[in-house]
N, C-alpha and C. Protein backbone atom coordinates (compact mmCIF):
# COMPACT_ATOMS: atom_id res chain seq x y z
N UNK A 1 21.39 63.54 -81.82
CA UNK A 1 20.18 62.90 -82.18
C UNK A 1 20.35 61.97 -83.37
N UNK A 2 21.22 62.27 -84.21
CA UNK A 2 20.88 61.98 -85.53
C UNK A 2 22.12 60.14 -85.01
N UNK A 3 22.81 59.94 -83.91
CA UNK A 3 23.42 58.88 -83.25
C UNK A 3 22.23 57.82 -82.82
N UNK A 4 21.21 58.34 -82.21
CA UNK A 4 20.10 57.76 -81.34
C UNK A 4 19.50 56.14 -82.17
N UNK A 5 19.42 56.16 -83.73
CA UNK A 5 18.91 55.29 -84.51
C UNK A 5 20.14 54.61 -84.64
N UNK A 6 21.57 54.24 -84.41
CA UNK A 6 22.23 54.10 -84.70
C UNK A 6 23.13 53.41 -83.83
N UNK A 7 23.52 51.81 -84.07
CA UNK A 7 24.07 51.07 -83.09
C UNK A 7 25.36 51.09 -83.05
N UNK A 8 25.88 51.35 -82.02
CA UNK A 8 27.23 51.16 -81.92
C UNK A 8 27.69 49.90 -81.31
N UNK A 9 29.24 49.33 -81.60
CA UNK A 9 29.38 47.87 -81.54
C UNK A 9 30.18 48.06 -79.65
N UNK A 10 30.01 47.25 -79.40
CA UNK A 10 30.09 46.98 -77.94
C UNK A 10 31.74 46.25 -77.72
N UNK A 11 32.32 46.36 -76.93
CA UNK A 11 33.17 45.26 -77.18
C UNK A 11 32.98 43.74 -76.70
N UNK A 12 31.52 43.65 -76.07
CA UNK A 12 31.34 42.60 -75.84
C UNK A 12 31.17 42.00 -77.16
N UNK A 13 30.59 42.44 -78.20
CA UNK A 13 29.94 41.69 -79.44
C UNK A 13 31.47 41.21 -80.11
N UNK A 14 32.82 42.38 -80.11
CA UNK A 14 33.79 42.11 -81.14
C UNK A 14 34.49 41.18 -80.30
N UNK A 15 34.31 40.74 -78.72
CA UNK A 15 34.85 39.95 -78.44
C UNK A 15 34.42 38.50 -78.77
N UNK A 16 32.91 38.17 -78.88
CA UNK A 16 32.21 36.84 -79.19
C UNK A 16 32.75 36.71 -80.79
N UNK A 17 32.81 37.74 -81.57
CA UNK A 17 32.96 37.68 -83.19
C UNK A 17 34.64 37.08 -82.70
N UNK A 18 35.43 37.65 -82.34
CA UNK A 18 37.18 37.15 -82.42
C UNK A 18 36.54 35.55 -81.57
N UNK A 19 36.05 35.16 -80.80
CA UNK A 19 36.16 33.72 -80.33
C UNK A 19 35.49 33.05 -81.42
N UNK A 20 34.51 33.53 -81.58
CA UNK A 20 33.98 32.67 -83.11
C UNK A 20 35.05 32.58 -83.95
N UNK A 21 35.89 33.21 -84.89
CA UNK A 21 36.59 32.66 -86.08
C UNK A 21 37.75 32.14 -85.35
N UNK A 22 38.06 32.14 -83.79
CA UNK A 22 38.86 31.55 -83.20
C UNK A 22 38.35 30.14 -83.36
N UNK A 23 37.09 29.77 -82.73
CA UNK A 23 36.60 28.20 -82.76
C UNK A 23 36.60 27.78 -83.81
N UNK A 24 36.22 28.75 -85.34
CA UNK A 24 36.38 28.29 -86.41
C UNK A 24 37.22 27.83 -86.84
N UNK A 25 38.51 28.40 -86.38
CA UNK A 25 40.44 28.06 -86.78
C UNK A 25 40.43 26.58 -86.29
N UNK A 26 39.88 26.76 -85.38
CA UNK A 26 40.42 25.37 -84.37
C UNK A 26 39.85 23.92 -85.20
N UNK A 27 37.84 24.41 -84.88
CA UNK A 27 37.46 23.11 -85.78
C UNK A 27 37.99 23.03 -87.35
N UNK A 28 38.52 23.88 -88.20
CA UNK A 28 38.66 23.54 -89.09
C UNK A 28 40.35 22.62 -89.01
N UNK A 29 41.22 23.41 -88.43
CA UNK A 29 42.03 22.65 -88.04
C UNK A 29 42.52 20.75 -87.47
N UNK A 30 40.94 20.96 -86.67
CA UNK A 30 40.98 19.75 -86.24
C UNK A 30 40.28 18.61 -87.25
N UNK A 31 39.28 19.61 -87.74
CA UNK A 31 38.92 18.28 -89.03
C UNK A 31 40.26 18.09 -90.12
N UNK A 32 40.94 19.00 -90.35
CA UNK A 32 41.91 18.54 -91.77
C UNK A 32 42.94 17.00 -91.01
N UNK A 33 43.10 17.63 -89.77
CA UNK A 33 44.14 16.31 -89.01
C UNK A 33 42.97 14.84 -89.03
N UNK A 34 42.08 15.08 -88.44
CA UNK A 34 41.02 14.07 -88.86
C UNK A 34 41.05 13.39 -90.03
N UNK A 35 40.98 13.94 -90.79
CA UNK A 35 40.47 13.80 -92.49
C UNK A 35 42.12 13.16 -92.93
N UNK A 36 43.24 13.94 -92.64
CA UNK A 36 44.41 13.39 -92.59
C UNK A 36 44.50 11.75 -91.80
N UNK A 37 44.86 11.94 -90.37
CA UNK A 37 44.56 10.26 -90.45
C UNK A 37 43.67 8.90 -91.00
N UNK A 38 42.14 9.69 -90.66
CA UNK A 38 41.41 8.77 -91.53
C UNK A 38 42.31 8.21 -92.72
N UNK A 39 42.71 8.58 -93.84
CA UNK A 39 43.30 8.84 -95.02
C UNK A 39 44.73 8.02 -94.49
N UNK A 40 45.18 7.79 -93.65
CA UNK A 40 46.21 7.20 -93.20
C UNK A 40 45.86 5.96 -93.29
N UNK A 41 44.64 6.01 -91.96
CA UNK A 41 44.02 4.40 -91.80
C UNK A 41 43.53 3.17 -92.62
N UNK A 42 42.68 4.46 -94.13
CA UNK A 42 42.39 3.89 -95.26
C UNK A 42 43.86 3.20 -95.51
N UNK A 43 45.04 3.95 -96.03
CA UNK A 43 45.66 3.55 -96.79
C UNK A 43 46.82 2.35 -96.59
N UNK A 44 46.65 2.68 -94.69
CA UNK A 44 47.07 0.74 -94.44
C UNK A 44 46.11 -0.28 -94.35
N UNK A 45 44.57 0.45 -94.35
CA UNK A 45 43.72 -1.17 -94.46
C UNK A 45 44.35 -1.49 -95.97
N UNK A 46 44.31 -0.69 -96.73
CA UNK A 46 44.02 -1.10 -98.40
C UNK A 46 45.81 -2.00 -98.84
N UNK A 47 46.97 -1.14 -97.77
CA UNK A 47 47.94 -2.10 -97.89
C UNK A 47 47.91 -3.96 -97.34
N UNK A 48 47.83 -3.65 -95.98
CA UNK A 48 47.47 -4.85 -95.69
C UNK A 48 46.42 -5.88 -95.82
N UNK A 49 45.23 -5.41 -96.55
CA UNK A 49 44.26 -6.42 -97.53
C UNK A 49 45.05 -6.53 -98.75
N UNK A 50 45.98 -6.20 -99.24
CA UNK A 50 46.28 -6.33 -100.73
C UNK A 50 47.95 -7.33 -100.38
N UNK A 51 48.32 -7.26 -98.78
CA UNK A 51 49.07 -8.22 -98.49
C UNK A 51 48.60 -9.43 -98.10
N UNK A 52 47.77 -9.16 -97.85
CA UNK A 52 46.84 -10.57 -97.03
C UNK A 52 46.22 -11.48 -98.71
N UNK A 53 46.00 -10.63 -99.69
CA UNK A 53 45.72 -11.89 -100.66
C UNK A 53 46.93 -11.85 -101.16
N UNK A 54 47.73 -11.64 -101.60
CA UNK A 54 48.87 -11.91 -102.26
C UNK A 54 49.34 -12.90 -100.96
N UNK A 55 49.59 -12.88 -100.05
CA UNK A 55 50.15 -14.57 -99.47
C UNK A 55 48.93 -15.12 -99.24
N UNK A 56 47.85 -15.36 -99.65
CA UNK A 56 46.57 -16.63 -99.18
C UNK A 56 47.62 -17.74 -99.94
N UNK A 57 47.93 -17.52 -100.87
CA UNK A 57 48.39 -18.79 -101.81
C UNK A 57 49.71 -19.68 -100.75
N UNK A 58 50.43 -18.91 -99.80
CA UNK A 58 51.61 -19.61 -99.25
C UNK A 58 50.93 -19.90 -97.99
N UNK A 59 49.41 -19.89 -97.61
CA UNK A 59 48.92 -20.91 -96.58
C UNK A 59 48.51 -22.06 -96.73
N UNK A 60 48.71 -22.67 -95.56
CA UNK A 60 48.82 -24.18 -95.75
C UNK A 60 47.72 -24.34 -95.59
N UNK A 61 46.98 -25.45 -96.40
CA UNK A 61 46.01 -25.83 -96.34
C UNK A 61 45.41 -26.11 -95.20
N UNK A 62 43.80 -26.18 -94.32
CA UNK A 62 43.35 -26.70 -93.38
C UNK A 62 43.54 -28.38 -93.64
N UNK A 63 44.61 -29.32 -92.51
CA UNK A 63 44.33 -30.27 -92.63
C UNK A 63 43.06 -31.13 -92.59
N UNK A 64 42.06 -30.73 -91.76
CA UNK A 64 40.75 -31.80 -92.43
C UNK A 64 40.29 -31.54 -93.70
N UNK A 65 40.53 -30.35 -94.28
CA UNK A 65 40.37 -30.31 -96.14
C UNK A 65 40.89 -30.88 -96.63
N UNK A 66 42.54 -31.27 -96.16
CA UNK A 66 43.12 -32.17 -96.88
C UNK A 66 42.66 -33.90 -96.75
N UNK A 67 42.09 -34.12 -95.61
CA UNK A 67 41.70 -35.58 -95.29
C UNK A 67 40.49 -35.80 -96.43
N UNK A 68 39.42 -34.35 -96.38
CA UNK A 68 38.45 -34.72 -97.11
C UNK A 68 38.74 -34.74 -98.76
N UNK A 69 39.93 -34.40 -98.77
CA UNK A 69 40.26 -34.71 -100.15
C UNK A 69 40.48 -35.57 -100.52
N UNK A 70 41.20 -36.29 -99.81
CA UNK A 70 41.65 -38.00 -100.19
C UNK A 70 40.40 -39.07 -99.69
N UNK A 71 39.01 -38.74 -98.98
CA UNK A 71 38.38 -39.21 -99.06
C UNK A 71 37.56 -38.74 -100.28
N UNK A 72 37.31 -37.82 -101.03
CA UNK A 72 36.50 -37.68 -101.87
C UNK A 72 37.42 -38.65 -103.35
N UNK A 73 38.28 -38.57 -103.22
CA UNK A 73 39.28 -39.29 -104.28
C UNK A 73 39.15 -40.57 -103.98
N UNK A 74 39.00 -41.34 -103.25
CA UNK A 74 38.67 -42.52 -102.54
C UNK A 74 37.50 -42.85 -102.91
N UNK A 75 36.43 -41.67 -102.41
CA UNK A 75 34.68 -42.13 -103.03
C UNK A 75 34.49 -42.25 -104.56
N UNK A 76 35.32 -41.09 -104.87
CA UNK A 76 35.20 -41.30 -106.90
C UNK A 76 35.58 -42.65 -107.51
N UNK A 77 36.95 -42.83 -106.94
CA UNK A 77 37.00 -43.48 -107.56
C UNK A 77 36.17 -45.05 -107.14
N UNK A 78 36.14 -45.21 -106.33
CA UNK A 78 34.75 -46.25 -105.93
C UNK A 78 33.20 -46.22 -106.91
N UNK A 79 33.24 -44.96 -106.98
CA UNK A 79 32.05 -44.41 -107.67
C UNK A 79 32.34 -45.02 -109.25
N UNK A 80 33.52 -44.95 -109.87
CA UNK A 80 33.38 -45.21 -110.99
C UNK A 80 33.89 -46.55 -111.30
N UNK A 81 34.80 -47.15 -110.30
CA UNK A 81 34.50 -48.86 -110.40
C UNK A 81 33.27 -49.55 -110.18
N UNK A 82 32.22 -49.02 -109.60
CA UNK A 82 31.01 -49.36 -109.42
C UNK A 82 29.91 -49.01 -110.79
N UNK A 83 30.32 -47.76 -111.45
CA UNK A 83 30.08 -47.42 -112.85
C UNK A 83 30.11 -48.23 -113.82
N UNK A 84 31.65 -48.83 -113.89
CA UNK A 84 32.19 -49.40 -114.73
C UNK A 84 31.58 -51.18 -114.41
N UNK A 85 31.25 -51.49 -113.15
CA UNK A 85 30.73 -53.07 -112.41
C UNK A 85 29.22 -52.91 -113.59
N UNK A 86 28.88 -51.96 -113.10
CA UNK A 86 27.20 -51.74 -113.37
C UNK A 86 27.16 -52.01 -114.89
N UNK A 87 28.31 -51.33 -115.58
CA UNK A 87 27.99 -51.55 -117.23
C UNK A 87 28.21 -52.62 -117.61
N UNK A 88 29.19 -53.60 -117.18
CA UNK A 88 29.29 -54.95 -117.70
C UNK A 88 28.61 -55.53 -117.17
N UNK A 89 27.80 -55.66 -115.94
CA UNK A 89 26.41 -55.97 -115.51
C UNK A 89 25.19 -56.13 -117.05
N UNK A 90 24.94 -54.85 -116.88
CA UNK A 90 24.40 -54.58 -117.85
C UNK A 90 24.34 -55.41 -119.24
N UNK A 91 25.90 -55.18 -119.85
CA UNK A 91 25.97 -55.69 -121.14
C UNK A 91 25.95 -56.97 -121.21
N UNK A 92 26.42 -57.61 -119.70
CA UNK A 92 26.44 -59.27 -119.53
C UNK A 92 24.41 -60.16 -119.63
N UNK A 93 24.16 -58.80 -118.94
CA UNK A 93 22.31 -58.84 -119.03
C UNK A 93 21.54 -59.42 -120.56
N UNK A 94 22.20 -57.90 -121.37
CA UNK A 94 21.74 -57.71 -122.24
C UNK A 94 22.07 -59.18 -123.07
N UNK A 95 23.42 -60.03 -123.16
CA UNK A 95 24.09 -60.63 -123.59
C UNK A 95 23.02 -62.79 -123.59
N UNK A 96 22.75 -62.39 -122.52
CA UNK A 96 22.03 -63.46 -121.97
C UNK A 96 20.76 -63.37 -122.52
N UNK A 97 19.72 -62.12 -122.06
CA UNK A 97 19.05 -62.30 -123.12
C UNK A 97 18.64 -62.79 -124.63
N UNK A 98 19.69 -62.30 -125.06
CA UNK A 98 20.08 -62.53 -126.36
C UNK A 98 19.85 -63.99 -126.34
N UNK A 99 20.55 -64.32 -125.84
CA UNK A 99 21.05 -65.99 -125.98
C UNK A 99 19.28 -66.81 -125.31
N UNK A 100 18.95 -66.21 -124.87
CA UNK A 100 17.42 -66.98 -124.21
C UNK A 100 16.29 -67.27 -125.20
N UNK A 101 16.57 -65.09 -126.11
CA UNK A 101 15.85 -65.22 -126.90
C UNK A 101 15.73 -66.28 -128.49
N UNK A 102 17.31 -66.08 -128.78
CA UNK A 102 18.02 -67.42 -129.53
C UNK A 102 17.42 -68.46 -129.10
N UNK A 103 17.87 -69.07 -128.59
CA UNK A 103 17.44 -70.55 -127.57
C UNK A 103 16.23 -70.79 -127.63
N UNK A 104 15.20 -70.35 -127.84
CA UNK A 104 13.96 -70.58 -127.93
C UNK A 104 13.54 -70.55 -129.27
């Protein structure tokens, strides 16, 4: 009687308990290999971005950047012979005046 309140374990139950810390072995297992490559993958993105700027400098320029370079060097300097037209314009202006206002 004094058994009656009192559960006894089945071997069905100690068999689900051994597959449980079995699945547990496994997933934990399988996350550390996980967690391991990840950690792989990181550490060749972070190589090969840290190779990829260290040679940007030994690529060759896009040739139409280079065309628009020698046209922007082309426009400047246009830009500032036209600068330089405009000021003796100017001072030739100012110069005449002068002489009108004289003259009278």
């Amino acid at each position: 009687m004094w058994n009656a309140g009192r559960e006894t374990s089945y071997p069905g139950t100690e068999l689900s308990k051994n597959q449980a810390v079995k699945e547990k072995e496994r997933l934990i297992k399988e996350l550390q290999l996980i967690t391991e490559e990840r950690n792989d993958l990181r550490d060749r993105l972070r190589f090969l971005t840290e190779r990829s700027m260290k040679n940007r400098s030994h690529i060759r320029p896009n040739p139409y950047y280079e065309d628009l370079e020698r046209m922007e060097e082309a426009v400047m300097s246009i830009l500032h012979n036209l600068e330089m037209e405009n000021t003796e314009v100017h001072e030739n202006n100012h110069k005449l005046k002068k002489e009108i206002t004289f003259s009278r």
